[in-house]
N, C-alpha and C. Protein backbone atom coordinates (compact mmCIF):
# COMPACT_ATOMS: atom_id res chain seq x y z
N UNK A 1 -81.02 -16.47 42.51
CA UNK A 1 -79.69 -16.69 42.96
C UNK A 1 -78.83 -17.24 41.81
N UNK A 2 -79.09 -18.15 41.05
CA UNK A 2 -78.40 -18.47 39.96
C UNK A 2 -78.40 -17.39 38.81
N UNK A 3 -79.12 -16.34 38.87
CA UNK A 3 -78.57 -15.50 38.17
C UNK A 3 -77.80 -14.61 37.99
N UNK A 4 -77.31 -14.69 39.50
CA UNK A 4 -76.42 -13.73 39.96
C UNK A 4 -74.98 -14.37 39.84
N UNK A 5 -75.07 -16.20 40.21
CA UNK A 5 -73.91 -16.84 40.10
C UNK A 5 -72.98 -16.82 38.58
N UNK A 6 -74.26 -16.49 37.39
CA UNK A 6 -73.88 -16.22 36.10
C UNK A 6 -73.31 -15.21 35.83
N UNK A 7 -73.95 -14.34 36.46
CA UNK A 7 -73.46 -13.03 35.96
C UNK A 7 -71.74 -12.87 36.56
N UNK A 8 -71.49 -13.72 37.91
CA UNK A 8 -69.95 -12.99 38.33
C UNK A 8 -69.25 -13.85 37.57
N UNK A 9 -69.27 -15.07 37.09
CA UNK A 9 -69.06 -16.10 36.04
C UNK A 9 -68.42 -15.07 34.61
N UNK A 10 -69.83 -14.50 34.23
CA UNK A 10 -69.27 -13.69 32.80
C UNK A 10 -68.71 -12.79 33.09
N UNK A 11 -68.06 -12.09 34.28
CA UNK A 11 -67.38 -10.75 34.44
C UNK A 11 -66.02 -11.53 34.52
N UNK A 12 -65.52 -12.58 35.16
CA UNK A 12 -64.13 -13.38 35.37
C UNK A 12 -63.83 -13.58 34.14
N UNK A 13 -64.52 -13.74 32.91
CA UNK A 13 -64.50 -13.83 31.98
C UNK A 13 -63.88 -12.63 30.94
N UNK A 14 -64.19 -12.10 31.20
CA UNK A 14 -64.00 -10.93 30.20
C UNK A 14 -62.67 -10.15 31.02
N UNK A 15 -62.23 -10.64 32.25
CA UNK A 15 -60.58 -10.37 32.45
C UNK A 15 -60.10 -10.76 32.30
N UNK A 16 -58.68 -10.53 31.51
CA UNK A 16 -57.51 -11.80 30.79
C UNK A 16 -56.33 -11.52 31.19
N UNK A 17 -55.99 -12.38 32.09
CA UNK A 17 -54.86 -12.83 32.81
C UNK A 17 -53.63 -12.00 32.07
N UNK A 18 -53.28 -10.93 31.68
CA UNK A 18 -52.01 -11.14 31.03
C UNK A 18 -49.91 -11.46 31.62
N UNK A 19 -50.21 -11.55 32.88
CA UNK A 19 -48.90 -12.53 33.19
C UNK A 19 -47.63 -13.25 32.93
N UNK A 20 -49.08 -14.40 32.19
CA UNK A 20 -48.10 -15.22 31.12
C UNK A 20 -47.61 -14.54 29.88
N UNK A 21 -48.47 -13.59 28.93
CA UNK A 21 -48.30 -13.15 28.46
C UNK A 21 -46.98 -12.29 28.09
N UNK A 22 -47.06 -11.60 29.70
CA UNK A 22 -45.80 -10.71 29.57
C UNK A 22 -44.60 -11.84 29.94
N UNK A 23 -44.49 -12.82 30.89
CA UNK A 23 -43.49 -13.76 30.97
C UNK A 23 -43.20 -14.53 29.35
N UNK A 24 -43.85 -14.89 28.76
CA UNK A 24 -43.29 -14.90 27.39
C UNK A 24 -42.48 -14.31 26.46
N UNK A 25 -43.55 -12.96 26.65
CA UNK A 25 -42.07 -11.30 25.95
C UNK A 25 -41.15 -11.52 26.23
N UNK A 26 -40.78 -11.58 27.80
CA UNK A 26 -39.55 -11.56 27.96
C UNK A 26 -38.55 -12.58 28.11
N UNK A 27 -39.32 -13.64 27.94
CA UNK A 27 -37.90 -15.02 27.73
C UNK A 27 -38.19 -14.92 25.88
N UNK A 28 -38.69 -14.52 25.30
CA UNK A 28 -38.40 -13.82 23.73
C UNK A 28 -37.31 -12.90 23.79
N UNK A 29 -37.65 -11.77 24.29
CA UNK A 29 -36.22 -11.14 24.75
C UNK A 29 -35.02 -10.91 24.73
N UNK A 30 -35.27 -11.96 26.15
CA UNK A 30 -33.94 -12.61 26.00
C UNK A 30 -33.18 -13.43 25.45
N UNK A 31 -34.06 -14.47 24.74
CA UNK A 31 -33.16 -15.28 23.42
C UNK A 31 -32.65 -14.22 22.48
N UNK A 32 -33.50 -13.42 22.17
CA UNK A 32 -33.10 -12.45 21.28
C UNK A 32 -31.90 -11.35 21.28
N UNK A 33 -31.75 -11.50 22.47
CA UNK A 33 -30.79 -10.41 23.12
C UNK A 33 -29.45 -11.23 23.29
N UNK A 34 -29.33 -12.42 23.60
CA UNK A 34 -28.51 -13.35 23.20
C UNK A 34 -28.23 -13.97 22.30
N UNK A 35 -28.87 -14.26 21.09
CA UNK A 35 -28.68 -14.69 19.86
C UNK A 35 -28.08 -13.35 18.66
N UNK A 36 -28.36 -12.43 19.19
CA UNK A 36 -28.45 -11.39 18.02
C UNK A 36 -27.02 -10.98 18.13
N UNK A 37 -25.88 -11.09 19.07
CA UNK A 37 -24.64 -10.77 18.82
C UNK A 37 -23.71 -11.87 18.38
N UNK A 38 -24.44 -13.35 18.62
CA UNK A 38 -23.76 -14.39 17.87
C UNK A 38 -23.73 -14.40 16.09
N UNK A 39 -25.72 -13.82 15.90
CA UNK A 39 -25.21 -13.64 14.06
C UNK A 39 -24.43 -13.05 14.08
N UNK A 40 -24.22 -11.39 14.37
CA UNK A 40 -23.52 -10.49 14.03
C UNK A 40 -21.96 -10.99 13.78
N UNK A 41 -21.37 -12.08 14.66
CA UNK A 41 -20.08 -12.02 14.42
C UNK A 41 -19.73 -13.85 13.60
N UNK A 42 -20.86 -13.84 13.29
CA UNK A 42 -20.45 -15.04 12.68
C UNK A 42 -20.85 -14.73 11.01
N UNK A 43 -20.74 -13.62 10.36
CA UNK A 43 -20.50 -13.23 9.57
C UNK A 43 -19.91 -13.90 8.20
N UNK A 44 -20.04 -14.81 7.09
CA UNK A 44 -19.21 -15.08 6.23
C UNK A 44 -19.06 -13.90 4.88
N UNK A 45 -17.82 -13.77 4.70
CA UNK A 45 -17.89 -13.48 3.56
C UNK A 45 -17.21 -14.26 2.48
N UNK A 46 -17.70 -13.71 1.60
CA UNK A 46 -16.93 -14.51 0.16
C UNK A 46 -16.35 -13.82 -0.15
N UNK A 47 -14.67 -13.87 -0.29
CA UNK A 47 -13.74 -12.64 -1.18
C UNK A 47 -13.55 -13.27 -3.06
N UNK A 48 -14.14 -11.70 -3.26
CA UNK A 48 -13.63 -12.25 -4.92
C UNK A 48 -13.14 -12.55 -5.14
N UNK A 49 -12.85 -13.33 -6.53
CA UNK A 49 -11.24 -14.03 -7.07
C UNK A 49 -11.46 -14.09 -8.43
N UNK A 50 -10.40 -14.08 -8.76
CA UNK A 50 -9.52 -13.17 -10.71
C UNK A 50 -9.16 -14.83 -11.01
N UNK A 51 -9.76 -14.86 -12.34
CA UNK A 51 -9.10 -15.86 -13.23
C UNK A 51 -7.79 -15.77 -13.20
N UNK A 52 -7.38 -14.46 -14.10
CA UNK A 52 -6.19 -14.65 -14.24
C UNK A 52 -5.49 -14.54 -13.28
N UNK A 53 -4.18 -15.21 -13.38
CA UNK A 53 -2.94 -15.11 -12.40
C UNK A 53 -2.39 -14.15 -11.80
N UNK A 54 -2.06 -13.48 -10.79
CA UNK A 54 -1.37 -12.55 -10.82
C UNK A 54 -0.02 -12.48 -10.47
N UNK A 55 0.75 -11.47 -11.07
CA UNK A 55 2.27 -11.56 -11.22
C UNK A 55 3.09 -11.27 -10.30
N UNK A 56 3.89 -11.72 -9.96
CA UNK A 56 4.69 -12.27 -8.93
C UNK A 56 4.89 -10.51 -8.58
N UNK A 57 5.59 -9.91 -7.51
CA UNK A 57 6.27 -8.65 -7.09
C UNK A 57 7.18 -8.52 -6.75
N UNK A 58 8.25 -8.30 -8.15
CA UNK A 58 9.78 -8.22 -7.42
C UNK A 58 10.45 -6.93 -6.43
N UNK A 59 10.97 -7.75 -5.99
CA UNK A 59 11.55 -6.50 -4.21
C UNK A 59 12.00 -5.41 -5.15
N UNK A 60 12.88 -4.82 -5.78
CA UNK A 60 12.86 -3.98 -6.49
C UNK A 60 12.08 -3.00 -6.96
N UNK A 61 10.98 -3.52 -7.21
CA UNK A 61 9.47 -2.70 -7.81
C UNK A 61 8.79 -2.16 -6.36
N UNK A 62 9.17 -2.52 -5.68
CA UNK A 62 8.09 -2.49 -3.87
C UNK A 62 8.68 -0.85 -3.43
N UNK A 63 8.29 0.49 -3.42
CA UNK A 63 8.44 1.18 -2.13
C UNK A 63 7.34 1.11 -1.35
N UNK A 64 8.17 1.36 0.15
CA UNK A 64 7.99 1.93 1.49
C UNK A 64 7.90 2.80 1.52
N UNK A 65 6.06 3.23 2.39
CA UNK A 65 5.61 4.74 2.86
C UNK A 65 5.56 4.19 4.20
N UNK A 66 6.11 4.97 5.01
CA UNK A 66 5.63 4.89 6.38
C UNK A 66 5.43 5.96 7.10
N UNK A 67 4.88 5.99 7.41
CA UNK A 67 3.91 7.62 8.74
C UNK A 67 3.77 6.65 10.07
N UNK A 68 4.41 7.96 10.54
CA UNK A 68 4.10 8.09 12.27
C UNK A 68 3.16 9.00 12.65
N UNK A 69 3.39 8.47 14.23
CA UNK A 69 2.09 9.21 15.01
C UNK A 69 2.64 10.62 14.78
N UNK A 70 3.29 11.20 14.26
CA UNK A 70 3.41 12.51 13.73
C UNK A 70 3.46 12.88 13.12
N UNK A 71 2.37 11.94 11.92
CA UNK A 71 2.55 12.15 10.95
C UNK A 71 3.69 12.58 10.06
N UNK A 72 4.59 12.67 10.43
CA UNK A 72 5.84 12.42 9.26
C UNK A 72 5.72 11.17 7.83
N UNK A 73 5.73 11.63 7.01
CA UNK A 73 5.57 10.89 5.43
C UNK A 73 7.15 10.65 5.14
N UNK A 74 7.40 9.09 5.09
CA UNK A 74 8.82 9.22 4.58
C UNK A 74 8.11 8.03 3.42
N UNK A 75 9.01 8.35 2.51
CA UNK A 75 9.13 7.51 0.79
C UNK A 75 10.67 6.59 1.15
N UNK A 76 10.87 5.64 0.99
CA UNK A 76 12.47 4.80 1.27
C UNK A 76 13.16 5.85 2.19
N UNK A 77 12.64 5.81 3.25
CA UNK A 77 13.46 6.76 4.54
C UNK A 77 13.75 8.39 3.46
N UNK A 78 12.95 8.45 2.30
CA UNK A 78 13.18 10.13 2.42
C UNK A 78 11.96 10.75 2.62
N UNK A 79 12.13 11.91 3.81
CA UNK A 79 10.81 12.66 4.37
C UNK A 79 10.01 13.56 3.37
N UNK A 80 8.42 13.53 2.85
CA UNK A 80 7.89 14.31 2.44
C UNK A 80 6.38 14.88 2.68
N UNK A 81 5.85 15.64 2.34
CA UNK A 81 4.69 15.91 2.85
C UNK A 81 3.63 15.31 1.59
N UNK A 82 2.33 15.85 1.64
CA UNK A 82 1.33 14.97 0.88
C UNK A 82 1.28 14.98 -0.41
N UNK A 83 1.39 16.00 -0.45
CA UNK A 83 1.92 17.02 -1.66
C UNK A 83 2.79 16.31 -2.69
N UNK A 84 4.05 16.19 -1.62
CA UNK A 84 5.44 16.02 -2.25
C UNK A 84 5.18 14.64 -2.82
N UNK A 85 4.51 13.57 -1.87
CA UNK A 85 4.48 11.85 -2.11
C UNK A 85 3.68 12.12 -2.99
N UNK A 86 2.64 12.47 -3.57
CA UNK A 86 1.53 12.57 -4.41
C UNK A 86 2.41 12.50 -5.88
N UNK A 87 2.85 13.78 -6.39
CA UNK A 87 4.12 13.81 -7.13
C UNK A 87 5.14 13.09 -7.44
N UNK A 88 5.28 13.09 -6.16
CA UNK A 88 6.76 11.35 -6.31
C UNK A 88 6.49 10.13 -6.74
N UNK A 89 4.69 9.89 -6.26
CA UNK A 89 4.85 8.62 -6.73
C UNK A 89 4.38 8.47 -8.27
N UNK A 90 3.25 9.73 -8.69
CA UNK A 90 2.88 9.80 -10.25
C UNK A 90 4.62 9.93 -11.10
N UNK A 91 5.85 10.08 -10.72
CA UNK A 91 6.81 9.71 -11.52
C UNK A 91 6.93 8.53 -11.46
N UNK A 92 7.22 7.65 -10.25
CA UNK A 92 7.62 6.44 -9.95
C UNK A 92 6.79 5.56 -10.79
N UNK A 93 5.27 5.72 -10.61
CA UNK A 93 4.56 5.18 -11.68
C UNK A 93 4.49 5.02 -13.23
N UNK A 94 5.12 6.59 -13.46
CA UNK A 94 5.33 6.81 -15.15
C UNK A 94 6.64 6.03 -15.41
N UNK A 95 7.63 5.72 -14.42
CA UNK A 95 8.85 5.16 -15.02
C UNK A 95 8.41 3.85 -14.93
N UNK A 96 7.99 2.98 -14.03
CA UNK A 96 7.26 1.80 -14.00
C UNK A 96 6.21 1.49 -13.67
N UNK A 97 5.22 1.09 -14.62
CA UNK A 97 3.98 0.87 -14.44
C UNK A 97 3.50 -0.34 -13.42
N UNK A 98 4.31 -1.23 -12.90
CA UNK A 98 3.97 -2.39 -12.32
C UNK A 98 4.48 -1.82 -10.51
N UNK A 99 4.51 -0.46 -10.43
CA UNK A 99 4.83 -0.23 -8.95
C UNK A 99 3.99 -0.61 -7.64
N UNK A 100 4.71 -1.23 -6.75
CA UNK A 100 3.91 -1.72 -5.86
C UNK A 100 4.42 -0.85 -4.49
N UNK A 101 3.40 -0.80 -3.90
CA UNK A 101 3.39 -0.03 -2.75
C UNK A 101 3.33 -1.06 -1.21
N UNK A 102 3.89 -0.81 -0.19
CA UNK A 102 3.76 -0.76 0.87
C UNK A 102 3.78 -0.03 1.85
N UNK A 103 2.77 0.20 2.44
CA UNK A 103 2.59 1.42 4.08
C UNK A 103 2.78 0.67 4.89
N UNK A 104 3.38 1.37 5.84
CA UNK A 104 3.89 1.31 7.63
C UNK A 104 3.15 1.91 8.34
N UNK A 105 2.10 2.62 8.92
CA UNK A 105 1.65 2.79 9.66
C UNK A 105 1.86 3.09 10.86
N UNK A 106 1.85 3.80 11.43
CA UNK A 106 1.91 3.61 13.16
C UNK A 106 0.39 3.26 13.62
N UNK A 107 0.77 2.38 14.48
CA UNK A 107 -0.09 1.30 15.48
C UNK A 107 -1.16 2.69 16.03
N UNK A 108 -0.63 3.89 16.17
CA UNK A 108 -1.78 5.59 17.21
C UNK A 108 -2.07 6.18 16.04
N UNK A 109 -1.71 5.90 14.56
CA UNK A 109 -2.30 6.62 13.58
C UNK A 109 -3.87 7.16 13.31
N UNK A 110 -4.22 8.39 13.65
CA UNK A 110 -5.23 8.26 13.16
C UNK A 110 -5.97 8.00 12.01
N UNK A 111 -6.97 6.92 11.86
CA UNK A 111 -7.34 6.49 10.13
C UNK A 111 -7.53 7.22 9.33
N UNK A 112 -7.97 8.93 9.44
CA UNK A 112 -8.47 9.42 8.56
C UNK A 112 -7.33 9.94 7.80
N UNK A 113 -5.73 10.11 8.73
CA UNK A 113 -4.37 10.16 8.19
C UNK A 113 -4.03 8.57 7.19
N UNK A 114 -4.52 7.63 7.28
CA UNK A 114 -3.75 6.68 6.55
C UNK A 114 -5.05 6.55 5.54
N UNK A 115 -6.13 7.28 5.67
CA UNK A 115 -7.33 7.10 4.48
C UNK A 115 -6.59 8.51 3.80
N UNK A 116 -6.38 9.42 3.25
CA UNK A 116 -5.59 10.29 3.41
C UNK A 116 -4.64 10.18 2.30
N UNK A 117 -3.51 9.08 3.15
CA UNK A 117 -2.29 8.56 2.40
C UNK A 117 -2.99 7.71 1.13
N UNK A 118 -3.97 7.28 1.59
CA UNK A 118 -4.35 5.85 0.39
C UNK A 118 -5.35 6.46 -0.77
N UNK A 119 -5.69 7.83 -0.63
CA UNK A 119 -5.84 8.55 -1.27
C UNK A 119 -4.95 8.96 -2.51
N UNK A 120 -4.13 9.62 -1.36
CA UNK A 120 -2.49 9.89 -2.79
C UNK A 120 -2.48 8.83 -3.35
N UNK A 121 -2.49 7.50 -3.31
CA UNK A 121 -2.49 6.55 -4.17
C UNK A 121 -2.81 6.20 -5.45
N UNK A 122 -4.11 6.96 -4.87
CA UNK A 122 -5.53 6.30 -5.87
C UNK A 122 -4.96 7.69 -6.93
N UNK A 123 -4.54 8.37 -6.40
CA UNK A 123 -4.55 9.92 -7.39
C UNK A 123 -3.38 9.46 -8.32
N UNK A 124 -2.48 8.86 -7.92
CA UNK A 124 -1.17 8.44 -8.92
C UNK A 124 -1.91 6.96 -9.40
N UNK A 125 -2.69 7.00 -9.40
CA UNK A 125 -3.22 5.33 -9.51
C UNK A 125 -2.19 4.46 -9.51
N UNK A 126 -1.55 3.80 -8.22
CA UNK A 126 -0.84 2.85 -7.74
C UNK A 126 -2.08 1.73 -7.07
N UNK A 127 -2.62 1.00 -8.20
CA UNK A 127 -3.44 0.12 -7.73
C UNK A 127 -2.74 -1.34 -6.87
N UNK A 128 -1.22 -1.53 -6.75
CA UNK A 128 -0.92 -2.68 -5.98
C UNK A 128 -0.25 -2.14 -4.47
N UNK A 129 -1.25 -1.98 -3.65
CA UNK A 129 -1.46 -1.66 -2.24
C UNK A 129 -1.03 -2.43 -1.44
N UNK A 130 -0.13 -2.47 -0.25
CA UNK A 130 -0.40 -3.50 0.89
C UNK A 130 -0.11 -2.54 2.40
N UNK A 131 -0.59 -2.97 3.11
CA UNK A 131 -0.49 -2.73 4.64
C UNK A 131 0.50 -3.92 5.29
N UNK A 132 1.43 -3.08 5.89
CA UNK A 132 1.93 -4.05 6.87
C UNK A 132 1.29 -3.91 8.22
N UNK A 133 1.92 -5.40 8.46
CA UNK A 133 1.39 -5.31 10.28
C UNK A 133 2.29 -6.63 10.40
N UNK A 134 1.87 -6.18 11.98
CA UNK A 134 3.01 -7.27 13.32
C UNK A 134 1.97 -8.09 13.12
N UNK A 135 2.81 -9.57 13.12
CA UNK A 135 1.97 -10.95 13.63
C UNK A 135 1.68 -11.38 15.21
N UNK A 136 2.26 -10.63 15.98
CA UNK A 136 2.97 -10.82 17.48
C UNK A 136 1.55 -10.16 17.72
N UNK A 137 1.05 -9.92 19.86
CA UNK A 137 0.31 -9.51 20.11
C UNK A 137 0.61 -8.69 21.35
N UNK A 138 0.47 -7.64 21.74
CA UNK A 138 1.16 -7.45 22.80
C UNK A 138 0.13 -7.46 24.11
């Protein structure tokens, strides 16, 4: 009789509860599943920075590109196509080298239209870029 009590002894044995096991996975899980969108947006970056100074931008030197959701290209309220601004601005550049640019955007633009525009840029190499935008929120 006691050998029989051994033997159901070593069979309880050799089954392993896994339960807890799986209740562990999943409160792992879930920390994980909750923690992993807090790194994501807590993100730092470091923006480079230039010894030297950089030089002030007189209003004078500044045109305005602005495109609408219809894509219309205007240069200081005159209308042109990609073509035309591409051209316009490699003069603007040859007469002054310190030309600075600003785009307008429309808010429904699609990006690959204002990646596009910032293209022509790079082709006249007008390296002093800015984007406007509203501070307001609607």
């Amino acid at each position: 009789m006691r050998r029989y009590s051994q033997r159901s002894s070593l069979s309880s044995l050799s089954e392993i509860n896994i339960t807890p096991l799986l209740d562990l996975a999943f409160v792992l899980l879930i920390i994980f599943m909750l923690t992993t969108p807090l790194l994501e947006n807590s993100t730092n970056l470091v923006i480079p920075s230039s010894a030297a100074p950089g030089s002030p931008v007189k209003a004078t030197e500044v045109q305005t590109i602005s495109i609408d959701r219809a894509e219309t290209i205007k240069l200081n309220n005159e209308v042109l196509d990609l073509n035309g601004l591409s051209g316009r601005l490699v003069e603007l550049k040859r007469a002054n080298p310190d030309l600075a640019v600003v785009i307008r955007p429309d808010r429904e633009l699609p990006v690959q239209k204002l990646v596009n525009l910032m293209d022509a840029l790079q082709k006249a190499e007008v390296t002093r870029v800015g984007i406007a935008t509203t501070s307001g929120q609607k």
